[in-house]
N, C-alpha and C. Protein backbone atom coordinates (compact mmCIF):
# COMPACT_ATOMS: atom_id res chain seq x y z
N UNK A 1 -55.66 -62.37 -124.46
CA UNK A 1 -55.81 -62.85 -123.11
C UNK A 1 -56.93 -63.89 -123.09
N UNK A 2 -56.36 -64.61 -122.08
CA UNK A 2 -57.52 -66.30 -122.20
C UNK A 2 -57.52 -66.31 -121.05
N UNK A 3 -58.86 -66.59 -120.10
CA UNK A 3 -59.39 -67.05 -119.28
C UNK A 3 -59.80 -68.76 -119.09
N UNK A 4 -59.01 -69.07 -117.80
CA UNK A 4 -58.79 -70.18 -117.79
C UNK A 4 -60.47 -70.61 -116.83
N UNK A 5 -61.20 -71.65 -116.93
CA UNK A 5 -62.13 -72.02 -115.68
C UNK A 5 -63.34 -71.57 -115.94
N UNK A 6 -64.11 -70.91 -114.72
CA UNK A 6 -64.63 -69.87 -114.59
C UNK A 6 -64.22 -68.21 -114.07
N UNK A 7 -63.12 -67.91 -114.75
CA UNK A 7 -62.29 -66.88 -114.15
C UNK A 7 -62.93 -65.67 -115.17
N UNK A 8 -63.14 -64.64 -114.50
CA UNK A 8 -63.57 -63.18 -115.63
C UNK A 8 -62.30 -62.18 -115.34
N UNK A 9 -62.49 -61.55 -116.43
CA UNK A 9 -61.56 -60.77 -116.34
C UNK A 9 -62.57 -59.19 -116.94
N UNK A 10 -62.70 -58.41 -115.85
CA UNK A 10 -62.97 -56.80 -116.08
C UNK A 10 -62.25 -56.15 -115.61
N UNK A 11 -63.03 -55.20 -116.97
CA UNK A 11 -62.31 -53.21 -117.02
C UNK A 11 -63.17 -52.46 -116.22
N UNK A 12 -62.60 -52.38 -115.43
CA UNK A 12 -63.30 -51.33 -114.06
C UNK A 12 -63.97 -49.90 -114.60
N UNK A 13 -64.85 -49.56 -114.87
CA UNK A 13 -65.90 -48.24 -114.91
C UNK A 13 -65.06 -47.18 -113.74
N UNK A 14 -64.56 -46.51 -114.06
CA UNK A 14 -63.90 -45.18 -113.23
C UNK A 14 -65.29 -44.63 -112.59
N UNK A 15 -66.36 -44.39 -113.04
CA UNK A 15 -67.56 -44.00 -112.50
C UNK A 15 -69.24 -44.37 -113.32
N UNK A 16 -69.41 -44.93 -112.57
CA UNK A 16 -70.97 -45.75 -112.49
C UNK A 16 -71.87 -44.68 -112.92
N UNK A 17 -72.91 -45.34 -113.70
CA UNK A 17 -73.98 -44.89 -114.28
C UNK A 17 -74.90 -44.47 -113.01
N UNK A 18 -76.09 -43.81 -113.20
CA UNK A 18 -76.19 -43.02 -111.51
C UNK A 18 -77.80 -44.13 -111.77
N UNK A 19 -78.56 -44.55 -112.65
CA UNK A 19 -79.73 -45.38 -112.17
C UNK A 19 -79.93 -46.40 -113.84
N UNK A 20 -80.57 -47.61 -113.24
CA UNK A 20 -80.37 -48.65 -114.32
C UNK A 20 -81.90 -49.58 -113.20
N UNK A 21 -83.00 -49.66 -114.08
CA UNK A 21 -84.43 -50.37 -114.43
C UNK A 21 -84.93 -50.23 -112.93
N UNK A 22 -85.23 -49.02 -112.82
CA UNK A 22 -85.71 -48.43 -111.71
C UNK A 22 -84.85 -48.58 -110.44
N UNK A 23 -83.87 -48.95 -110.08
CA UNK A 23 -82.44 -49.11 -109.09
C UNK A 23 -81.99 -48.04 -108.88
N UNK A 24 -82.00 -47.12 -108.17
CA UNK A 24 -80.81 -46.07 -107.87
C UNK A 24 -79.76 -46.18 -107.39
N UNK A 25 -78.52 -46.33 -108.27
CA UNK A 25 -77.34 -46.41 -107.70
C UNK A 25 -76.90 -45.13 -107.53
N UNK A 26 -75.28 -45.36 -106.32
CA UNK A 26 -74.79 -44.42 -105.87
C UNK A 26 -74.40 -43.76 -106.73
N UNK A 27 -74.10 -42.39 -106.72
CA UNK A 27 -73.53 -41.77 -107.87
C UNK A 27 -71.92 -41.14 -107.44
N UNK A 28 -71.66 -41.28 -106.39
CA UNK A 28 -70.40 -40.66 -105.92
C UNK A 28 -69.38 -42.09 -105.53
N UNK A 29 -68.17 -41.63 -106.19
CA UNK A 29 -67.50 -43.23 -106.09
C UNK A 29 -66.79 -43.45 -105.12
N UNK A 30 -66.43 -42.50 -103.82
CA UNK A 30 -66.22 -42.60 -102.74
C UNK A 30 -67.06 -43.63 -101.60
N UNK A 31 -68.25 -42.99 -102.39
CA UNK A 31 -69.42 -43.76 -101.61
C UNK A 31 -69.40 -44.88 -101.74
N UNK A 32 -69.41 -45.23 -103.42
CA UNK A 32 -69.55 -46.93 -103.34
C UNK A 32 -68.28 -47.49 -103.31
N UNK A 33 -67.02 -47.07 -102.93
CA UNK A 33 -66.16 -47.75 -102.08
C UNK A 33 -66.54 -47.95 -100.42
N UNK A 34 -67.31 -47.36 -99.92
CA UNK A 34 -67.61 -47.83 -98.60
C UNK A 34 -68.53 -48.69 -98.45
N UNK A 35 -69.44 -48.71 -99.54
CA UNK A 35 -70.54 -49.77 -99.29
C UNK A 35 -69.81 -50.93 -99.93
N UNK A 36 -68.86 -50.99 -100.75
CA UNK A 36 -68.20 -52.63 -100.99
C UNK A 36 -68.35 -52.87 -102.69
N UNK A 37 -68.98 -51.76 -103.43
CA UNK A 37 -69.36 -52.16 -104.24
C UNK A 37 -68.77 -51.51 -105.61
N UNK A 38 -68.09 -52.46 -106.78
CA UNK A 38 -67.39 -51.71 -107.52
C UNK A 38 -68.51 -52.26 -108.93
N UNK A 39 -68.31 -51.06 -110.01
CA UNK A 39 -68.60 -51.92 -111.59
C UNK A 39 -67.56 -52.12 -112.54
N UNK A 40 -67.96 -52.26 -113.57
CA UNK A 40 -67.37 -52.50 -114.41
C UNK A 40 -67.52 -53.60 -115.72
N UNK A 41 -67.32 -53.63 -116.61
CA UNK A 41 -68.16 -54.57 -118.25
C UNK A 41 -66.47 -56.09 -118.09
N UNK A 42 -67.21 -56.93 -118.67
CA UNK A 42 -66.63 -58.32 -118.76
C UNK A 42 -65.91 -58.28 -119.95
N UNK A 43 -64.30 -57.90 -120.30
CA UNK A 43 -63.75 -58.23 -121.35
C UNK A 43 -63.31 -59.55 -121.67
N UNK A 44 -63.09 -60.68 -120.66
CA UNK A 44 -63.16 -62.13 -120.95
C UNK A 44 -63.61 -62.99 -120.05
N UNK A 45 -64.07 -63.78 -120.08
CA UNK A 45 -65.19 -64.80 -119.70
C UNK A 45 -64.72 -66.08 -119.74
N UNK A 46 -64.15 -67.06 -118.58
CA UNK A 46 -63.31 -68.47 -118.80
C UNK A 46 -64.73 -69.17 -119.83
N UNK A 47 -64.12 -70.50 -119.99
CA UNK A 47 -65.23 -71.17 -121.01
C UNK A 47 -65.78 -71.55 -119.93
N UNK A 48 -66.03 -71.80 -118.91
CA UNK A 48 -66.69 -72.60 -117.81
C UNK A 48 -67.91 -71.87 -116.94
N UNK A 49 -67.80 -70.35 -117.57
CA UNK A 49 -69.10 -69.02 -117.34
C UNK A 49 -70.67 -69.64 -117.84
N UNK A 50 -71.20 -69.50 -116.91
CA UNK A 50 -72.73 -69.61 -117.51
C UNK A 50 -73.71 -68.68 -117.59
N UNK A 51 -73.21 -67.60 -116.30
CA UNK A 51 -74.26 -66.36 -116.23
C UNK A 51 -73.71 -65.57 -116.70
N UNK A 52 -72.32 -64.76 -117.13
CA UNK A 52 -71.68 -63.69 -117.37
C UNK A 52 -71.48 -64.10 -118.73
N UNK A 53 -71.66 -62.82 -119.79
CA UNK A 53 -70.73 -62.89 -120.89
C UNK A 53 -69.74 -61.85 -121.23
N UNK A 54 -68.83 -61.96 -122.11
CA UNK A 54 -68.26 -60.81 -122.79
C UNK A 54 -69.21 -59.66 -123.43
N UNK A 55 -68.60 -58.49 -122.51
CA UNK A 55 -69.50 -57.27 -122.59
C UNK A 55 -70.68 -56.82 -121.63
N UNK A 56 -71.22 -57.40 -121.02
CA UNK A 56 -72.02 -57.58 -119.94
C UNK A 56 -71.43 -56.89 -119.09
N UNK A 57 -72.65 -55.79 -118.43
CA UNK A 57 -72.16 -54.35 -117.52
C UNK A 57 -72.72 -55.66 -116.03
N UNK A 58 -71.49 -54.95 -115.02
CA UNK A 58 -71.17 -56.48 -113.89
C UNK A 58 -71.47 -55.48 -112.86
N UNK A 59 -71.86 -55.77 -111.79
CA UNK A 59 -71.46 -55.56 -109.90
C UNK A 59 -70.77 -56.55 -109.33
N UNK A 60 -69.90 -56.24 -108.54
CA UNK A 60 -68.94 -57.19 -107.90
C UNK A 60 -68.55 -56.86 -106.39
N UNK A 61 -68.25 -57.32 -105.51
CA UNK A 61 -67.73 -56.72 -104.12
C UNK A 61 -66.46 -56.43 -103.92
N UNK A 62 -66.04 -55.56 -103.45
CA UNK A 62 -64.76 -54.84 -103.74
C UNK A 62 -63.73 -55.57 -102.84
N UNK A 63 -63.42 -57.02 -102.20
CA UNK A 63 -62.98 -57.29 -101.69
C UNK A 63 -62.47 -58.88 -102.43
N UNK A 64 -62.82 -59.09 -103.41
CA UNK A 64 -63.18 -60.64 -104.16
C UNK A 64 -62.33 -60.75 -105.50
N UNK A 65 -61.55 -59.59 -105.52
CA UNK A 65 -61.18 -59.79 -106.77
C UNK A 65 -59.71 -59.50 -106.22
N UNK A 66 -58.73 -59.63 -108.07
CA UNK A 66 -56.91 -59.59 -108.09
C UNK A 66 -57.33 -58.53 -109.21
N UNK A 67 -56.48 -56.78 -108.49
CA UNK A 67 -56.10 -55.91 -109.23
C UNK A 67 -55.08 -56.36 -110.29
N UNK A 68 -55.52 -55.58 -111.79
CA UNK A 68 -54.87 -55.59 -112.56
C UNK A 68 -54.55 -54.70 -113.72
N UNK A 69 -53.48 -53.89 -113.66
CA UNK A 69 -53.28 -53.04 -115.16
C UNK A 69 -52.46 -53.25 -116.20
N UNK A 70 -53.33 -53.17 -117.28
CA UNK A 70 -52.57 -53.77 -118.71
C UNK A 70 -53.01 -52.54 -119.31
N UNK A 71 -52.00 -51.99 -120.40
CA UNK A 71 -52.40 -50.79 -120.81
C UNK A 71 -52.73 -49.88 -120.53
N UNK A 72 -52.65 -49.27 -119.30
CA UNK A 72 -52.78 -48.23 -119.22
C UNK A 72 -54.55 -48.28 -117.86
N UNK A 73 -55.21 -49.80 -118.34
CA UNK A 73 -56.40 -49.47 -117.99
C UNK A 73 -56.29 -50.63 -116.57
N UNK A 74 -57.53 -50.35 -115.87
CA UNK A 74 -57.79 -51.04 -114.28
C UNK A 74 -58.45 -52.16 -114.88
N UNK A 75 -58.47 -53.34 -114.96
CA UNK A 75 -58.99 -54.53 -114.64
C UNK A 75 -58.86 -55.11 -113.16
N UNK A 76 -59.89 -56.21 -112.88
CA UNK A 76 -60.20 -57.04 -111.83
C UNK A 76 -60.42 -58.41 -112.17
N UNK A 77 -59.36 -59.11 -111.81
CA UNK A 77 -60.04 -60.86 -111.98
C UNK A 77 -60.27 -61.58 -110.80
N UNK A 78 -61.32 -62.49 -110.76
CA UNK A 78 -62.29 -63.45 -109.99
C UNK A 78 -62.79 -64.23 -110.75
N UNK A 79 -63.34 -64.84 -110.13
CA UNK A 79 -64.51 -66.19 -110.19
C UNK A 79 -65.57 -65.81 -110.39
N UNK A 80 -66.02 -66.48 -111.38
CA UNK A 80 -67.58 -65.81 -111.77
C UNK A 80 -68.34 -65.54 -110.24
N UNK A 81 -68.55 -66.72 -109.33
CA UNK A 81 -69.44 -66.74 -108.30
C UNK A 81 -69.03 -65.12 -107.44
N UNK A 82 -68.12 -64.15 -108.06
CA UNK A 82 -68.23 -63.07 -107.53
C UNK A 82 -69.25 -62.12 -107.89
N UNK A 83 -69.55 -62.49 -109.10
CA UNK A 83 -70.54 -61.01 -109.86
C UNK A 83 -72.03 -61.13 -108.86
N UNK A 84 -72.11 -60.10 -108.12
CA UNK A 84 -73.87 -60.05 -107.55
C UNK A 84 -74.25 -59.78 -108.53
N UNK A 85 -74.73 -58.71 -109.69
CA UNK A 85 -75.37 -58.77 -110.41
C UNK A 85 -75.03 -58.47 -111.44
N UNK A 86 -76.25 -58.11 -112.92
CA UNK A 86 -75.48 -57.95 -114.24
C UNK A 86 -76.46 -57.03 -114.50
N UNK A 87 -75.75 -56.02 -114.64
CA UNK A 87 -76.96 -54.66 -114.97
C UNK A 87 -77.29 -54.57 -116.47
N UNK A 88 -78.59 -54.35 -116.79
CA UNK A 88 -78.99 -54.72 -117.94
C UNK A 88 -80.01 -52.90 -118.46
């Protein structure tokens, strides 16, 4: 799979890590479907990415992206300018 642009393509995290560099995230995934907010790591990265790479754990808003399953697994594609942040 090739990413055309700045287009990413992630594998959606079924459930989020509960805290990352002093941040407390939600830990119940009900929850962070109401606040807007999904994760998930970057399996491809268009060539036209400057902040995101392949592998890079992502936040995104749950309204910005095109559902997608290949294999069995949940991906999401968008535009880079979707990722709020890159949890490190």
């Amino acid at each position: 799979m090739q990413a055309l642009s700045d287009i990413v393509v992630v594998e959606r995290d079924t459930k989020p890590e509960m805290s990352k560099g002093g941040i407390i995230l939600l830990s119940d995934w009900d929850a962070q479907e109401e606040v807007g907010v999904y994760y998930g790591h970057v399996k491809v990265a268009g060539p036209d990415c400057h902040t995101i790479k392949v592998g890079d754990h992502i936040m995104y808003h749950r309204s910005n992206y095109v559902p997608m399953e290949h294999e069995g697994k949940d991906f999401a594609v968008f535009r880079e300018d979707v990722v709020l942040a890159v949890i490190e």
